[in-house]
Protein backbone atom coordinates (compact mmCIF):
# COMPACT_ATOMS: atom_id res chain seq x y z
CA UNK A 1 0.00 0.00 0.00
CA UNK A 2 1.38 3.67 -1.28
CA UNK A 3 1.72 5.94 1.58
CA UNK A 4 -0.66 8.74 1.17
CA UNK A 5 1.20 12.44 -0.20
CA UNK A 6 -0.61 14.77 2.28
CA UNK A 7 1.61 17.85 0.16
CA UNK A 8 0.09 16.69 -3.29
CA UNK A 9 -3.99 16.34 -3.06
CA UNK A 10 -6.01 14.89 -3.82
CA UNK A 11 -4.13 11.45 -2.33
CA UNK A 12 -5.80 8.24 -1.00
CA UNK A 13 -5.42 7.06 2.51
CA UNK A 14 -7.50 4.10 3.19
CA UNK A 15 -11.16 3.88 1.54
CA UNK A 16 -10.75 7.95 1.85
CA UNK A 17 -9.36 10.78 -0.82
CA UNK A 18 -8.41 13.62 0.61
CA UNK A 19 -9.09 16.59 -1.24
CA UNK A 20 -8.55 19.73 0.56
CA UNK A 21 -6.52 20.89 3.94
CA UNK A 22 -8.44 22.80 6.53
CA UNK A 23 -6.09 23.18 9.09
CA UNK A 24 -3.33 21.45 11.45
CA UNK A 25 -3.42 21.61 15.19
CA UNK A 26 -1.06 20.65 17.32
CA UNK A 27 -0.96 16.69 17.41
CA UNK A 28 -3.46 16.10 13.72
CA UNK A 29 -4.38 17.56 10.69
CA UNK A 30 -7.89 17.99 9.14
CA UNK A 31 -8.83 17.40 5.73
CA UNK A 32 -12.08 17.04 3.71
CA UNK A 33 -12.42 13.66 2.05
CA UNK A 34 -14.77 11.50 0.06
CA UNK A 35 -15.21 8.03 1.17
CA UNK A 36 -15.04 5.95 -2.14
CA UNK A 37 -17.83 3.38 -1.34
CA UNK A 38 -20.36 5.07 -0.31
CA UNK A 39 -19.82 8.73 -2.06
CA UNK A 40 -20.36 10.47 0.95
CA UNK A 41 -18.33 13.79 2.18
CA UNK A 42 -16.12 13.08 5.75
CA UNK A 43 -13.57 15.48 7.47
CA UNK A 44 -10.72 13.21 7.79
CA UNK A 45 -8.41 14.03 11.15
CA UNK A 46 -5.49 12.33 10.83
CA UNK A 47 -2.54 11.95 13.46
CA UNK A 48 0.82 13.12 12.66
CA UNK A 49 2.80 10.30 11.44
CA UNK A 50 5.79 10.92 13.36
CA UNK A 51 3.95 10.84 16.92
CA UNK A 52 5.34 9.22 19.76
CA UNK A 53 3.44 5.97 21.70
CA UNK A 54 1.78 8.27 23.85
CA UNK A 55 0.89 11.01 21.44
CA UNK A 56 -1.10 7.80 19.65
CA UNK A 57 -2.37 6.66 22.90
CA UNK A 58 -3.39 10.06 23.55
CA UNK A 59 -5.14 10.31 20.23
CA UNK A 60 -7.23 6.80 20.52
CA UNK A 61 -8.50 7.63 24.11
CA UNK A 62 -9.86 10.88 22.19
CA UNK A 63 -11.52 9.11 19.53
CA UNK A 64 -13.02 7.13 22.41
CA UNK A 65 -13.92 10.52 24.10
CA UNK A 66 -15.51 11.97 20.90
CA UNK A 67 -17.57 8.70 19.73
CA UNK A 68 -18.95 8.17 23.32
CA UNK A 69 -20.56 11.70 23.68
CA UNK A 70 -23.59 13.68 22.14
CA UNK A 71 -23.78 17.42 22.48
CA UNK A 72 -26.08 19.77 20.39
CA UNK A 73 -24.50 20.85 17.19
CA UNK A 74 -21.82 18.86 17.12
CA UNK A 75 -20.73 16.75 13.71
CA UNK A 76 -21.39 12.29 14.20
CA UNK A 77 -17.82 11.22 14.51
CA UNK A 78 -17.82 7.99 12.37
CA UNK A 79 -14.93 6.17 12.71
CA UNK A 80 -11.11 5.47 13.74
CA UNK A 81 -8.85 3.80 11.54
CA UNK A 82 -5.08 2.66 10.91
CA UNK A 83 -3.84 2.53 7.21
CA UNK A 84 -0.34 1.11 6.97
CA UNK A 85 1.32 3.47 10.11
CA UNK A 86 -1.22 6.41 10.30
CA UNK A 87 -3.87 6.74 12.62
CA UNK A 88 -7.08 8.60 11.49
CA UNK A 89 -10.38 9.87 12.60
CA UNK A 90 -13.12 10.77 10.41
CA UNK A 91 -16.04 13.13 11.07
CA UNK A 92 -19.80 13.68 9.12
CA UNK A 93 -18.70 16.19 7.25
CA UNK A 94 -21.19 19.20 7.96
CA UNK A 95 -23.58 20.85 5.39
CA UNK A 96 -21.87 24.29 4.50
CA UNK A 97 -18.43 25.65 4.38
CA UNK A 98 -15.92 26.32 7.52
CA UNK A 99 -14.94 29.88 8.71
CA UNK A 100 -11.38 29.02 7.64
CA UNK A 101 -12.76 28.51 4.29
CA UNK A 102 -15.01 31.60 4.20
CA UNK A 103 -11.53 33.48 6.08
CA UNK A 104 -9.28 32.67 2.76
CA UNK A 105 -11.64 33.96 0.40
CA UNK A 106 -12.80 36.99 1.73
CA UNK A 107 -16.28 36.33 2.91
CA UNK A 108 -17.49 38.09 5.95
CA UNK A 109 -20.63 36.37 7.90
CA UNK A 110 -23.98 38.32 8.38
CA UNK A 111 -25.12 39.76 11.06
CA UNK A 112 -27.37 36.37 11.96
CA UNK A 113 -24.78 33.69 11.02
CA UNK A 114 -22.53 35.30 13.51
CA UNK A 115 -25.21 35.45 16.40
CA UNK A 116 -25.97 32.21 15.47
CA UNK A 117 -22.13 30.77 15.67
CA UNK A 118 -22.42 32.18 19.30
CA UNK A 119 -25.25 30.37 20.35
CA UNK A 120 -24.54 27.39 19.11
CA UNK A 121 -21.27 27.86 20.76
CA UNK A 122 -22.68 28.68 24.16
CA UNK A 123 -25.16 26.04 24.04
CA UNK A 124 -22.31 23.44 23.04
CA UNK A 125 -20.59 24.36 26.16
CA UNK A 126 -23.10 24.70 28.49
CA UNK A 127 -24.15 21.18 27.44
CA UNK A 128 -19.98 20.21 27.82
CA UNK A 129 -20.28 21.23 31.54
CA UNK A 130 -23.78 19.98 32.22
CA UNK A 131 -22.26 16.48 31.65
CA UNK A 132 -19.06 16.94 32.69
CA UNK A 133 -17.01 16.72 29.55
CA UNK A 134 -13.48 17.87 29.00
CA UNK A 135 -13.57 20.12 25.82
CA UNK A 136 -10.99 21.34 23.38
CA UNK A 137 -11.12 25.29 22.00
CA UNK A 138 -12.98 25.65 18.92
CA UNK A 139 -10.91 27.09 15.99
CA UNK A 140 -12.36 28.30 12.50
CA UNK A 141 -11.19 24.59 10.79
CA UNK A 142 -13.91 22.99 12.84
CA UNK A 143 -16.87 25.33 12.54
CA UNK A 144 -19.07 25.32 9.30
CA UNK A 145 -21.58 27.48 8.55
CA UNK A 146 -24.73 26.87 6.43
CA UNK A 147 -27.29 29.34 5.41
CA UNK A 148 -28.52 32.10 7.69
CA UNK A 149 -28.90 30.06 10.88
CA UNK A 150 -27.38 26.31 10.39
CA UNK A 151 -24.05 25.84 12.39
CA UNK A 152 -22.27 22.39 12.72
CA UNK A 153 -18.77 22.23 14.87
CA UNK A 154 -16.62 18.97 14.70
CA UNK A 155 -16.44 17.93 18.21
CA UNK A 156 -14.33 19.23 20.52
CA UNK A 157 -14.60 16.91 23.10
CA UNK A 158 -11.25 15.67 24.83
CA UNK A 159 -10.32 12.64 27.43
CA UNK A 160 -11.00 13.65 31.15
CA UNK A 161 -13.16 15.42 33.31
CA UNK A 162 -14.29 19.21 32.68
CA UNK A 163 -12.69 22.16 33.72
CA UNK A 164 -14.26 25.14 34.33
CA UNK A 165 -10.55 27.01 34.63
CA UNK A 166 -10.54 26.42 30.78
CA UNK A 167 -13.55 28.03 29.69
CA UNK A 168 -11.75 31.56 28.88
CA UNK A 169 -9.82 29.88 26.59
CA UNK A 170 -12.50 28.37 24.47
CA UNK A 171 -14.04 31.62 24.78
CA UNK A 172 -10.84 33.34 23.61
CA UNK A 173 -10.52 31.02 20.84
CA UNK A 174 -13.95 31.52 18.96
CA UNK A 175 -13.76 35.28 18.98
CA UNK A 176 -10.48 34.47 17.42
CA UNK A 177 -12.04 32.25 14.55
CA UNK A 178 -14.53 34.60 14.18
CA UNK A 179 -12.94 37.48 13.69
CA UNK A 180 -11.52 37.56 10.22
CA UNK A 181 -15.30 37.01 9.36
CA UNK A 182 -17.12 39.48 11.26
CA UNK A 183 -20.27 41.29 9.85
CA UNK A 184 -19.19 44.78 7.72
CA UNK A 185 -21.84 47.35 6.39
CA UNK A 186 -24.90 45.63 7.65
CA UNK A 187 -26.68 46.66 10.89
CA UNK A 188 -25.77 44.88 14.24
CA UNK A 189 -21.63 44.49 12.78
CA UNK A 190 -20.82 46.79 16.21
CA UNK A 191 -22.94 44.84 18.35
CA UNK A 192 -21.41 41.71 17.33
CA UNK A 193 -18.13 42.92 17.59
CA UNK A 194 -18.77 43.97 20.77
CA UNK A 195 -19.60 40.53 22.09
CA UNK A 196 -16.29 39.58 20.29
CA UNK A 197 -14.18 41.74 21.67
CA UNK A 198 -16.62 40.76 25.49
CA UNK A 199 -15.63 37.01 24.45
CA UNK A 200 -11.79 37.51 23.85
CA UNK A 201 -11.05 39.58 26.55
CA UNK A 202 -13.84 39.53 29.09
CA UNK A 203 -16.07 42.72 30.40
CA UNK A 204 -14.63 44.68 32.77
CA UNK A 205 -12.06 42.48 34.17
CA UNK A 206 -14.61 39.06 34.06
CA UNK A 207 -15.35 36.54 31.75
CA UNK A 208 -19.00 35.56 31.40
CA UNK A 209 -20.82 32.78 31.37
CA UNK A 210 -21.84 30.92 28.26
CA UNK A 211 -25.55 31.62 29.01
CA UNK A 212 -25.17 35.23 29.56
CA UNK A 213 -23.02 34.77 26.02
CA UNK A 214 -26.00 33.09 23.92
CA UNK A 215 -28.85 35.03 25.28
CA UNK A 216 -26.93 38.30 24.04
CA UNK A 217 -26.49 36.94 20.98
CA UNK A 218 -30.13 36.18 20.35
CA UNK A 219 -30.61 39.71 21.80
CA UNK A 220 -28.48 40.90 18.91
CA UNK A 221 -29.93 38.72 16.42
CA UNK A 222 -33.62 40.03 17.52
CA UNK A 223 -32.78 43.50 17.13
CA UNK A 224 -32.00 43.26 13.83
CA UNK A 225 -34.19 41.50 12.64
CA UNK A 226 -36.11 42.69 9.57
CA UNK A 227 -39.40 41.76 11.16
CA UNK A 228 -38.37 44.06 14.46
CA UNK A 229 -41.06 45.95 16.09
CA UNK A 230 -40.74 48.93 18.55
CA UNK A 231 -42.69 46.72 20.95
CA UNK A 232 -40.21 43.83 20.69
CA UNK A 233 -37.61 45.84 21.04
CA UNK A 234 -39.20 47.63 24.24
CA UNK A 235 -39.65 44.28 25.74
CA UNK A 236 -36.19 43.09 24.87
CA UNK A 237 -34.70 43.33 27.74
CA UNK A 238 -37.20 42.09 30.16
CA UNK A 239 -37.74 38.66 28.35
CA UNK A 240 -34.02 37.92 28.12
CA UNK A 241 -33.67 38.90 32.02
CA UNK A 242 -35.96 36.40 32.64
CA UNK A 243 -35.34 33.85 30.55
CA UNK A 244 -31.42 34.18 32.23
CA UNK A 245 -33.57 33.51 35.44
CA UNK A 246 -35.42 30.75 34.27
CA UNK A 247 -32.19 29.19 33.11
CA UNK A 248 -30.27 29.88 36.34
CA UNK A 249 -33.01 27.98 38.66
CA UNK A 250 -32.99 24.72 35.91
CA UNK A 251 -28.84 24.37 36.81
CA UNK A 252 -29.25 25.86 40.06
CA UNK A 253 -26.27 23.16 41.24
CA UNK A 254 -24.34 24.90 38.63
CA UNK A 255 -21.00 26.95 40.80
CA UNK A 256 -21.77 30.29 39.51
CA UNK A 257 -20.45 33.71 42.35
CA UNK A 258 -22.58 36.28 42.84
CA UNK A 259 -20.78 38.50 41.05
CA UNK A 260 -20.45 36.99 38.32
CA UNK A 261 -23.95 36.92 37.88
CA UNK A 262 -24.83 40.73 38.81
CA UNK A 263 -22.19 41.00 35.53
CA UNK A 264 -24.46 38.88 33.26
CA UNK A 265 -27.91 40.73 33.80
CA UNK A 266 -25.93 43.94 33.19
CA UNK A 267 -24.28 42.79 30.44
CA UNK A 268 -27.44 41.58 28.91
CA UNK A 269 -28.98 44.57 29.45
CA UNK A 270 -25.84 46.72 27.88
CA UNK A 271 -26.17 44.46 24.81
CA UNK A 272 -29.97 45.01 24.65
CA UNK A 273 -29.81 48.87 25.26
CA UNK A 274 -27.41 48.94 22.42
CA UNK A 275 -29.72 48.02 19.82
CA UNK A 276 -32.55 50.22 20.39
CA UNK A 277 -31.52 51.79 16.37
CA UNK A 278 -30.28 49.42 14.32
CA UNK A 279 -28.32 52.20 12.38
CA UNK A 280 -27.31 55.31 13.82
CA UNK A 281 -28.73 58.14 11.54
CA UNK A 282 -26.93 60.94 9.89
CA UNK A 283 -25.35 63.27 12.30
CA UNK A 284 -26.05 61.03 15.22
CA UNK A 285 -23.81 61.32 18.05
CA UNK A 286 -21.92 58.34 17.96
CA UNK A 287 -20.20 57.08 21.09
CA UNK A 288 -16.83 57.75 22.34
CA UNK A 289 -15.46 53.95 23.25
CA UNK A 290 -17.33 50.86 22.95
CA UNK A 291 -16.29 47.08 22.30
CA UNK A 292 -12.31 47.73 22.80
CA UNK A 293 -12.93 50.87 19.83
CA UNK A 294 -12.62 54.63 20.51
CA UNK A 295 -14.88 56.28 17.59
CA UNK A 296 -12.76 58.95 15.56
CA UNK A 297 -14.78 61.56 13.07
CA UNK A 298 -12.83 62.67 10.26
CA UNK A 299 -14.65 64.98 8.28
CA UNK A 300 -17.67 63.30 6.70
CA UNK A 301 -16.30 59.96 7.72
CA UNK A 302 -16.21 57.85 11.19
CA UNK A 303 -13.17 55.34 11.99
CA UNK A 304 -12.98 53.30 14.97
CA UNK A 305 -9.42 52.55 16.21
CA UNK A 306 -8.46 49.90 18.53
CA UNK A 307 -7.38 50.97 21.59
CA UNK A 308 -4.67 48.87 22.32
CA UNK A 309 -1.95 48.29 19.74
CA UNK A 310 -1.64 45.29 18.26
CA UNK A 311 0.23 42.56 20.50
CA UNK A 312 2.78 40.00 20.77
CA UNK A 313 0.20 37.10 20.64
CA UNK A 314 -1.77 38.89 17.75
CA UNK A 315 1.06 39.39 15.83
CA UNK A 316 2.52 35.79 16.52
CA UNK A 317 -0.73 34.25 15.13
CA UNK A 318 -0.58 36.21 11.93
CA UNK A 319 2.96 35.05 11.05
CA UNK A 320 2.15 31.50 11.91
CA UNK A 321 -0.76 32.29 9.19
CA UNK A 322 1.85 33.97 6.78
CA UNK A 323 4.13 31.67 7.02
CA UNK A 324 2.21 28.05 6.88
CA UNK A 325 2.70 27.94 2.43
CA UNK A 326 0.77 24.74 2.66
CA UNK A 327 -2.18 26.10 5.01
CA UNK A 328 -2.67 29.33 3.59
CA UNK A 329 -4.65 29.33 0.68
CA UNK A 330 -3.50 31.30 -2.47
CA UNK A 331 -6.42 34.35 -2.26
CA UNK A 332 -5.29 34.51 1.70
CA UNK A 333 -1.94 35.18 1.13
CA UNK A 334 -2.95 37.60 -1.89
CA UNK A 335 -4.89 39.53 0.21
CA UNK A 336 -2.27 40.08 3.30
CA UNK A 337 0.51 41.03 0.43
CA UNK A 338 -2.06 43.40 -1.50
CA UNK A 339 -0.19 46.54 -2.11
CA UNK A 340 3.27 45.51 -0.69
CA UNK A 341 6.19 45.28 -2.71
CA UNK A 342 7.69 42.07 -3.48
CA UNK A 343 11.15 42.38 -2.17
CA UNK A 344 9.20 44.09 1.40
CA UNK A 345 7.28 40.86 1.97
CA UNK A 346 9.39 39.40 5.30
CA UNK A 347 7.15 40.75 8.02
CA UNK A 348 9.57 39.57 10.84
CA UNK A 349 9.71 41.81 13.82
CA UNK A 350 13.33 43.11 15.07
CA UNK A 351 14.85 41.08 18.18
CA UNK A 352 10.89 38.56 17.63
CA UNK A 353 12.97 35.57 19.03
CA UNK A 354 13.67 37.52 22.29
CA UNK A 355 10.23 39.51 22.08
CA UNK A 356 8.85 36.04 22.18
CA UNK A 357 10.91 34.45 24.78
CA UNK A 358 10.46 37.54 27.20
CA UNK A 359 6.30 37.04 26.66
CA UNK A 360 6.02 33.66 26.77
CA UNK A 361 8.37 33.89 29.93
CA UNK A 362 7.38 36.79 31.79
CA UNK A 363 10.47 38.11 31.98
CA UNK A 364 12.34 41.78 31.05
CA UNK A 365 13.13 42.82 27.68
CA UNK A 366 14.67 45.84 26.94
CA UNK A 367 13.86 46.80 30.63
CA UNK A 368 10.31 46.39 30.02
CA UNK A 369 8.41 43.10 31.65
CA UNK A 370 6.39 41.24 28.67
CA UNK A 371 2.93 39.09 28.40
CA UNK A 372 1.47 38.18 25.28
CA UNK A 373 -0.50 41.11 25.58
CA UNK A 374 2.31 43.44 25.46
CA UNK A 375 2.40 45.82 22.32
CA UNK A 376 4.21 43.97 19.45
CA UNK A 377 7.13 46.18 18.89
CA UNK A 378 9.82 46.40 15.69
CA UNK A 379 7.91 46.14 12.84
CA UNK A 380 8.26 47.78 9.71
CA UNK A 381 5.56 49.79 7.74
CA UNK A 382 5.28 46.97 5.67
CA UNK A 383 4.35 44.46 8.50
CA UNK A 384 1.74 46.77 9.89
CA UNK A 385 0.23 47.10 6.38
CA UNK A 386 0.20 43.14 5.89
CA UNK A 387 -1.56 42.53 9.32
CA UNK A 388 -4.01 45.55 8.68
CA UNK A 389 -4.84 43.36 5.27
CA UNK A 390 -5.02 40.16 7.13
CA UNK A 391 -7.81 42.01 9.35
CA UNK A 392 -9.37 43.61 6.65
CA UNK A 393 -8.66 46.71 8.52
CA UNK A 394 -6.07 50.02 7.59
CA UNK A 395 -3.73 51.71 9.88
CA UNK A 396 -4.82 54.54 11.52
CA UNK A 397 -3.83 58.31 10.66
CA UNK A 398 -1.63 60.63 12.89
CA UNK A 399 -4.40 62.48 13.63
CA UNK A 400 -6.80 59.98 14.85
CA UNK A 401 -3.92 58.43 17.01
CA UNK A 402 -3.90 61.31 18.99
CA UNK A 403 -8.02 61.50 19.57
CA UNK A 404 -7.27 57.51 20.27
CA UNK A 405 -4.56 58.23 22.87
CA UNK A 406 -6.27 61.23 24.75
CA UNK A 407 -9.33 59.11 24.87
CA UNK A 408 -7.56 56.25 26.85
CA UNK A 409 -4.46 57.75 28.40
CA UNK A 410 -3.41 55.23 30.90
CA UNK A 411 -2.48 52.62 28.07
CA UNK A 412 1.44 52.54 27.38
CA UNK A 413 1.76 52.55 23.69
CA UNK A 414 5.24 52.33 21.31
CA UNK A 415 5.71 54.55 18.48
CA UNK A 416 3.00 53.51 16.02
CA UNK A 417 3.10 53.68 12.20
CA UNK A 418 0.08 55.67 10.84
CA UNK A 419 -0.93 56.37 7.05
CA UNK A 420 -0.15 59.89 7.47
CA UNK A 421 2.58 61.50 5.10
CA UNK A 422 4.94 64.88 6.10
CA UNK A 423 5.47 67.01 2.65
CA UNK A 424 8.67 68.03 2.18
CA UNK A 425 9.56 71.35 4.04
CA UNK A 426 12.00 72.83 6.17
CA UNK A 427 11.38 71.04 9.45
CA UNK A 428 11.00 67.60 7.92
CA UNK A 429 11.92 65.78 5.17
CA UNK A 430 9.13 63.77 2.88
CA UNK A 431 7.92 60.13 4.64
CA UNK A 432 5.60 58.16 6.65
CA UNK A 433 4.85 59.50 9.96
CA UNK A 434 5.57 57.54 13.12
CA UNK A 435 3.80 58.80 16.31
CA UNK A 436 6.11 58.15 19.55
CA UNK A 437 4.67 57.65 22.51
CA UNK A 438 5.02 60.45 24.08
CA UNK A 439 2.71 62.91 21.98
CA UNK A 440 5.15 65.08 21.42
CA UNK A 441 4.40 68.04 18.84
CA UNK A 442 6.68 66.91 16.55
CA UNK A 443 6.56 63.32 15.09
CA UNK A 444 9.17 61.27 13.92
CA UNK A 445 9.46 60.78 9.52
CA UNK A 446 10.60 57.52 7.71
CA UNK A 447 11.38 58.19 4.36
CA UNK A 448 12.22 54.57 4.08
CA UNK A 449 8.50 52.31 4.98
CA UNK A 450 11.06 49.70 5.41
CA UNK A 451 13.23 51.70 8.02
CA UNK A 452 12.20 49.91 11.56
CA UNK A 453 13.37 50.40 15.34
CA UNK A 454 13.15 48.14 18.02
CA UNK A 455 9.83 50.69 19.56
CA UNK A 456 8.29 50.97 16.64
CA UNK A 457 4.27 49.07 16.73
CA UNK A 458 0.77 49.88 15.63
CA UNK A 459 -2.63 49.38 16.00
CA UNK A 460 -5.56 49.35 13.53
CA UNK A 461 -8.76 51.18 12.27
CA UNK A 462 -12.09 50.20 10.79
CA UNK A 463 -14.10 52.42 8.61
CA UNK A 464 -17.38 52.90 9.51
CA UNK A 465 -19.81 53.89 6.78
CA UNK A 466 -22.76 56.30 7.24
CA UNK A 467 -25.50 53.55 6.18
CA UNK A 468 -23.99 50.82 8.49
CA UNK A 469 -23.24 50.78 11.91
């Protein structure tokens, strides 16, 4: 038997082709497949070839895991195979295409498919920790997306007992797969991003529950709604207070603190109060911060600029992107080089290797003690521009950088690249401008986009259009 050519597909392995890679975690790789006999579509996970008798050990007591437990939304797992010295698992393959898929060519989700990814999500979870199943993080390779309101995940179920500890990181890991596929220029895009931007990095400090999670998103998906009526909107928040109740005294053995909970109604009412308009109308004040975004006016049009730069983990995750040839599909990496000249295309910070060591670490660098949260700091014009593409975002302007920076003072920022050119004259010399951090009058000018310093980072912007949100 001819070992299968995972670099070359389509390539047989077993009764199974392989046609198309969807991604590769950490001990297997997925792949759709069509299973000869029977003509039927699979997602074929198959175990690294080179893994060690306990990375295979691992892997069968997973298939075991998987095969032994139902949970709503979640994909039949089929079978578990050896063909010659490779161990696979294979998955129903679910109606619809994957975020990953939709992520390499371009396609953003509505408004409803991403409400509807979130509850699916939540109720996944809450069903995990009902029973007491260990899950697994959920990344864009193993959730598929049908029609408005169809969602199918490949299940994420792992060997052992749940843990609650690791329910930020699941929660951190779908706003992650859904972000390169977030609404744009249809009503409830800032709502949902919100609840993105809640999921990744918690609200105020605390992460929420999964209930409090899907009951916003229905909020979201019920205010915009073509169908809505003032009435259902005035009533809104009442019926999803409840219904939070209701669900709290049917797991009332679930651990949940007190205030935790006080966080959830608010939070539910936040999300409800901020859909009251589905679009905000001409000349309507917009707000100063909301979802992780300060709101920037420049003449006729409205930007929203993150307020922290990009970090270390962001930026560690895009190169991992950039860099996998074999993962990346050919429109992807189009899109992140789009405008960037072909001998400007290494996006490799300055000093990355100790950057990285320092964050992953905790430790000093350059005097300064890192977490993967820490501002991502020398990269070059060019790397800023490829992220900003990978986002579907743009860089920010000098001007807007300083409305960003007065508006949230007490973060500590690098010097940031910005779109912003200086004309030639007698104080400076033609070039990108790069703000430093400390607002001084007078920024610094790269004549060279490729010129880089060990401080220099950057954040990003979204347009906002008058007719969307």
């Amino acid at each position: 038997m001819s070992q299968p050519d995972f670099e070359n597909l389509p390539t047989r392995l077993g009764v199974y082709t392989l046609t198309e890679r969807l991604g590769q975690h950490e001990l297997t790789d997925l792949y759709l497949a069509t299973q000869s006999h029977v003509e039927r579509g699979v997602v074929v996970q198959v175990l690294h070839a080179d893994s060690s008798k306990a990375e295979v050990d691992y892997f069968l007591r997973m298939v075991r895991a998987k095969g032994g437990a139902e949970l709503p939304g979640v994909s039949q797992v089929l079978e578990s195979m050896l063909s010659g010295n490779i161990w696979f698992l294979t998955h129903e393959q679910p109606r619809g295409r994957s975020l990953v898929q939709m992520a390499h060519d371009g396609v953003h989700l509505s408004t409803r498919q991403a409400c509807s990814v979130i509850s699916a999500a939540s109720r996944l979870y809450s069903a995990a920790a009902e029973n007491g199943l260990a899950t697994e993080p959920l990344r864009a390779d193993s959730i598929f997306v049908h029609g408005e309101d169809k969602v199918r995940f490949l299940s994420p179920v792992l060997p052992g007992e749940h843990d609650a500890t690791r329910e930020p990181a699941c929660m951190q890991a779908l706003a992650e797969a859904l972000m390169p596929v977030l609404p744009q220029n249809v009503a409830g895009q800032t709502r949902v991003a919100t609840l993105v931007s809640w999921l990744h990095d918690g609200y105020e400090g605390n992460y929420l529950d999964w209930v409090t999670i899907g009951l916003s998103a229905a909020a979201i998906d019920e205010q915009t709604a073509p169908l809505l009526t003032r009435n259902s909107v005035e009533n809104l928040s009442t019926r999803a207070i409840s219904q939070k109740f209701e669900h709290k005294r049917a797991r009332r053995q679930m651990r949940r603190s007190i205030i935790s909970s006080s966080i959830s109604v608010l939070v539910v009412l936040a999300m409800a109060g901020l859909g009251v308009l589905l679009a905000p109308s001409k000349g309507e004040k917009l707000p100063e911060r909301d979802g992780g975004l300060v709101y920037v006016r420049e003449g006729k049009n409205t930007v929203r600029v993150s307020e922290k730069p990009v970090s270390i983990d962001d930026y560690r995750r895009f190169l991992l992107v950039y860099e996998d040839i074999a993962g990346t599909s050919q429109a992807q990496r189009a899109a992140i080089i789009r405008g960037i000249p072909e001998n400007c295309r290494s996006f490799t910070p300055l000093e990355w290797k100790e950057q990285l060591q320092a964050a992953d670490r905790g430790t000093a660098w350059r005097g300064e003690r890192l977490t993967g949260a820490s501002p991502v700091r020398g990269v070059s014009y060019w790397g800023a521009q490829a992220y900003a593409n990978y986002k579907s975002a743009i860089l920010p302007s000098a001007p807007m950088l300083r409305v960003v920076r007065q508006a949230v003072p007490e973060l500590t920022v690098p010097s940031e690249w910005t779109t912003t050119i200086m004309p030639a004259g007698a104080l400076y010399e033609q070039g990108w401008v790069v703000l430093p951090p400390t607002g001084r009058e007078w920024p610094d000018v790269m004549p060279n986009r490729s010129a880089c310093h060990v401080n220099f980072g950057f954040r990003l912007a979204y347009p906002l259009s008058e007719k969307s949100e």
